[in-house]
C-alpha atoms as a PDB file:
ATOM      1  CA  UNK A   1     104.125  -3.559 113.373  1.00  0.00           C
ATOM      2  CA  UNK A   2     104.777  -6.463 115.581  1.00  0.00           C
ATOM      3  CA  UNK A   3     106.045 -10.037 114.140  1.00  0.00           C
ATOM      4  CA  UNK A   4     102.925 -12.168 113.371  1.00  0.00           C
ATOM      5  CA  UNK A   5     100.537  -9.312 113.783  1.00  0.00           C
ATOM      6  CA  UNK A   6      97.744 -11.200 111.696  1.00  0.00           C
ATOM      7  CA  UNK A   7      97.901 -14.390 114.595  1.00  0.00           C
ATOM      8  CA  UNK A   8      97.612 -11.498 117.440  1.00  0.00           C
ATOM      9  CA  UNK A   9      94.650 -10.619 115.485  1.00  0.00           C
ATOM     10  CA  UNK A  10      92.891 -14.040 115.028  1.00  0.00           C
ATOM     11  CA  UNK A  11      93.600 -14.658 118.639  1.00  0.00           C
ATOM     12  CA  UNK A  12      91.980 -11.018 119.665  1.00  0.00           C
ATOM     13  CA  UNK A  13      89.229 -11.662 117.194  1.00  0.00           C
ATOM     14  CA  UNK A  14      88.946 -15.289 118.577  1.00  0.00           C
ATOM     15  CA  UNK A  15      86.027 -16.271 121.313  1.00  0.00           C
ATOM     16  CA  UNK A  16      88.956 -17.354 123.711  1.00  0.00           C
ATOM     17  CA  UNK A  17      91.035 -16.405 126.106  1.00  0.00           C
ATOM     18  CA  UNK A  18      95.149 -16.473 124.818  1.00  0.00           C
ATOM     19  CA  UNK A  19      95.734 -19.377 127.082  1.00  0.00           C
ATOM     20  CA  UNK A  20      92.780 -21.448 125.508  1.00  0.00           C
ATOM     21  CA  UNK A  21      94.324 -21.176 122.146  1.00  0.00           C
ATOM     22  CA  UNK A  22      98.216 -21.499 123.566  1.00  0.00           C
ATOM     23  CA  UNK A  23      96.705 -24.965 124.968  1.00  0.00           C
ATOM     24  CA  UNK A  24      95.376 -25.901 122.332  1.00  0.00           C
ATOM     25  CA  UNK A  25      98.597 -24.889 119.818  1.00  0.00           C
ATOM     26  CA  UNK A  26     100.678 -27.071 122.300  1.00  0.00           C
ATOM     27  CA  UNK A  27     102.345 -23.994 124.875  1.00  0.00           C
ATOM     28  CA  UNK A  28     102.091 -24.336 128.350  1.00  0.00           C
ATOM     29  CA  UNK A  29     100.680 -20.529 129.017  1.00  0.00           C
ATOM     30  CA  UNK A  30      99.132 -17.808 126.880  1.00  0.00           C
ATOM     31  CA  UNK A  31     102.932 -16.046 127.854  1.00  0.00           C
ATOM     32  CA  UNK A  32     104.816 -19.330 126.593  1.00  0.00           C
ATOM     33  CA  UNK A  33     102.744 -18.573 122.919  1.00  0.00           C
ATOM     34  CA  UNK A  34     103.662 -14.812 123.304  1.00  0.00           C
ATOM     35  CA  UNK A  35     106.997 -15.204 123.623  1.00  0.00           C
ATOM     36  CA  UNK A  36     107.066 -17.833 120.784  1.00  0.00           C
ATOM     37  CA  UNK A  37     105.182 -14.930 118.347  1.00  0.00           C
ATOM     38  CA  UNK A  38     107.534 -12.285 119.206  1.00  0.00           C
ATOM     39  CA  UNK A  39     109.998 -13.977 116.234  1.00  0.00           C
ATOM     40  CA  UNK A  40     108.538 -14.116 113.037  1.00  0.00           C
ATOM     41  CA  UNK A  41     106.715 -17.818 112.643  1.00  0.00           C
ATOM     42  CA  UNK A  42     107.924 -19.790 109.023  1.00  0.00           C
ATOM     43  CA  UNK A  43     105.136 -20.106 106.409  1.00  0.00           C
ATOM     44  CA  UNK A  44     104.531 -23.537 107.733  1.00  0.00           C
ATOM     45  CA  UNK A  45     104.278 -22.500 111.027  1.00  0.00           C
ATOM     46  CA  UNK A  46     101.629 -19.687 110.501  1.00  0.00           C
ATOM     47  CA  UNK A  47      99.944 -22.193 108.073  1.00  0.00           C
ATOM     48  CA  UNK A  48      98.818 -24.372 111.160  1.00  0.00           C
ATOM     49  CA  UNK A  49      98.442 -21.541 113.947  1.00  0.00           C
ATOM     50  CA  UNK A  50      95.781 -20.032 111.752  1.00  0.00           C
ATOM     51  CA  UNK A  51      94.120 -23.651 110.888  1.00  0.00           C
ATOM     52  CA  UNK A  52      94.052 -24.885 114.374  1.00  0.00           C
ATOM     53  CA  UNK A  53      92.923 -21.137 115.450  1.00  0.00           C
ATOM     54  CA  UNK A  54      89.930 -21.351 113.415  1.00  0.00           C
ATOM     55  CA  UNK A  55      89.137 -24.927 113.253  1.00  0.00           C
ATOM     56  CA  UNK A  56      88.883 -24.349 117.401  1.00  0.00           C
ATOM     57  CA  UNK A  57      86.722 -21.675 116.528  1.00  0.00           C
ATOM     58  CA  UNK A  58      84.443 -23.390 114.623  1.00  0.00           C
ATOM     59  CA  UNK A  59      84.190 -25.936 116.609  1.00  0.00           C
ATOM     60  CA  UNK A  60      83.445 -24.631 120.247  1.00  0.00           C
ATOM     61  CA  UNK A  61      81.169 -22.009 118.455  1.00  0.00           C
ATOM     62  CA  UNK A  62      78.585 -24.021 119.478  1.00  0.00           C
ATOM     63  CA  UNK A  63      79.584 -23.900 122.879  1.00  0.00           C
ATOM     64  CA  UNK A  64      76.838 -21.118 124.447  1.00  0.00           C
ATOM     65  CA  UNK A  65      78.219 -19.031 126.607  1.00  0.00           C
ATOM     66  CA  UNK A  66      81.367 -18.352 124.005  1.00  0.00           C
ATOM     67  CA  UNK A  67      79.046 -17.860 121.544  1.00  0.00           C
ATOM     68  CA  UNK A  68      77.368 -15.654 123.538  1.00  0.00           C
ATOM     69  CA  UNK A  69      80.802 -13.978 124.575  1.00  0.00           C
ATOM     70  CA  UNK A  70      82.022 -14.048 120.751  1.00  0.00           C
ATOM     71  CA  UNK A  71      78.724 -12.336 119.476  1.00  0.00           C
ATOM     72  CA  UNK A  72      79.038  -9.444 122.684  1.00  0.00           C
ATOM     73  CA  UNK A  73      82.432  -8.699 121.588  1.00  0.00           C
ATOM     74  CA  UNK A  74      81.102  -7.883 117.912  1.00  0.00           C
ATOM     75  CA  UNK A  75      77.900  -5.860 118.983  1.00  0.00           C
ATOM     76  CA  UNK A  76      79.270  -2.165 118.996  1.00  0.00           C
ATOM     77  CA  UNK A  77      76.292  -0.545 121.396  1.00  0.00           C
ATOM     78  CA  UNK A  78      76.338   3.453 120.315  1.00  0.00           C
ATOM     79  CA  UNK A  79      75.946   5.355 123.165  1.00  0.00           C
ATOM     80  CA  UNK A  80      73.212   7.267 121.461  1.00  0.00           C
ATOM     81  CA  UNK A  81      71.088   3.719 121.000  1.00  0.00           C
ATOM     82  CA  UNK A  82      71.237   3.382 124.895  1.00  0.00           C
ATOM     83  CA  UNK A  83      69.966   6.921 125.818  1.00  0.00           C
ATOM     84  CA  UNK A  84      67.368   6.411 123.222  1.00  0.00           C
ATOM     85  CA  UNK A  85      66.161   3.204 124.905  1.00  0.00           C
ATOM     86  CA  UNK A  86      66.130   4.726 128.668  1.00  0.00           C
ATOM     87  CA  UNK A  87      64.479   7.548 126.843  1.00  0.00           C
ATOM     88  CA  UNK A  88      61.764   4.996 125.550  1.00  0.00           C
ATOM     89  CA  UNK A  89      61.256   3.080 128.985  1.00  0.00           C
ATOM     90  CA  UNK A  90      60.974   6.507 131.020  1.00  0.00           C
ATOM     91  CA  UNK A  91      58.068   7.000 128.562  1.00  0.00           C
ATOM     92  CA  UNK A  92      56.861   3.665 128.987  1.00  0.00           C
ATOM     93  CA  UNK A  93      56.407   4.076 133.497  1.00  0.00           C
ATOM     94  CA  UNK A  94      55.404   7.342 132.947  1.00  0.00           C
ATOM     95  CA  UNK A  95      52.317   6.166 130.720  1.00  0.00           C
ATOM     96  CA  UNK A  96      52.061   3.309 133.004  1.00  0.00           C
ATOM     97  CA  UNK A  97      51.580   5.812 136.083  1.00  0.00           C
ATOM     98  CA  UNK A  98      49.201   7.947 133.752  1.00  0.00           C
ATOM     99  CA  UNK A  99      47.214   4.911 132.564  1.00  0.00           C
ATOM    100  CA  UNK A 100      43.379   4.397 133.931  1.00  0.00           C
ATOM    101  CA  UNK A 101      41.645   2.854 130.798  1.00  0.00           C
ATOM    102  CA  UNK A 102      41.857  -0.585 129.064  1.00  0.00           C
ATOM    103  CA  UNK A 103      42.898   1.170 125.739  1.00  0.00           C
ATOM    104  CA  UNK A 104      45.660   2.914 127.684  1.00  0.00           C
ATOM    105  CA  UNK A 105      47.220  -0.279 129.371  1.00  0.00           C
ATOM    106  CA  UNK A 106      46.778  -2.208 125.632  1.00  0.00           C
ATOM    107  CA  UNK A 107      48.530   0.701 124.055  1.00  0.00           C
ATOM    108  CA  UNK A 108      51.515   0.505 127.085  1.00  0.00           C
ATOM    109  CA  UNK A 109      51.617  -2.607 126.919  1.00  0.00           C
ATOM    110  CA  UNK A 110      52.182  -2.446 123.119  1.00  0.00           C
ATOM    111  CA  UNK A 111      55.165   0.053 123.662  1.00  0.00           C
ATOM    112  CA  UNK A 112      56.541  -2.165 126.263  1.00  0.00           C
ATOM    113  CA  UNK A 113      56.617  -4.652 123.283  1.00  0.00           C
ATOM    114  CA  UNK A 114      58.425  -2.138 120.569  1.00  0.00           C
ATOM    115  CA  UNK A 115      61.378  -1.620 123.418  1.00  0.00           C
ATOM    116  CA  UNK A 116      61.920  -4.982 123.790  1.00  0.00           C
ATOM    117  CA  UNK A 117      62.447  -5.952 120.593  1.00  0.00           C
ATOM    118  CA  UNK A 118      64.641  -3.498 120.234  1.00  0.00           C
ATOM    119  CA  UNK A 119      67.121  -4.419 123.164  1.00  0.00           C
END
């Protein structure tokens, strides 16, 4: 296991880049802050690398498109769900195609609903 394996993994874990959170710890590069983890950091140390990496966290959260960024990086998209959905919306233009009636276009447009939601 590397030295201050549980700081890599806030960082990783983090919505930010490593040189977001090296600039914000006080290094001059995301390599500066690598090089300073490679030697195991005093209690102290660790202390305030895991504050300040969760207190920016917190704070830039509300910050859109990390949010949006932080919350794609936790979504784990089986590859089953996806073949299920382009199974659903094949379905979907082939009863469009196949459609002539107002009951058949309400019930289309009722699937096209259900797959939505679901994306």
């Amino acid at each position: 296991m590397k030295p201050n394996q549980d700081i890599r993994e806030l960082i990783k874990k983090s919505p930010f880049k490593s040189y977001e959170v090296a600039k914000a710890l006080g290094y001059s590069s995301g390599s500066a802050l690598s090089t300073k983890l490679q030697t195991e950091l005093s209690d102290d140390e660790r202390q305030y690398f895991i504050q300040k990496i969760r207190s920016m966290s917190d704070d830039d959260l509300n910050d859109d498109w990390r949010r949006r960024r932080y919350i794609n990086q936790e979504v784990k998209i089986e590859p089953t769900y996806i073949s299920e959905i382009l199974r659903k919306i094949n379905q979907l233009r082939a009863d469009v195609d196949a459609a002539s009636t107002k009951e058949d276009f309400i019930r289309v447009a009722k699937l096209a609903e259900q797959i939505s939601g679901e994306i």
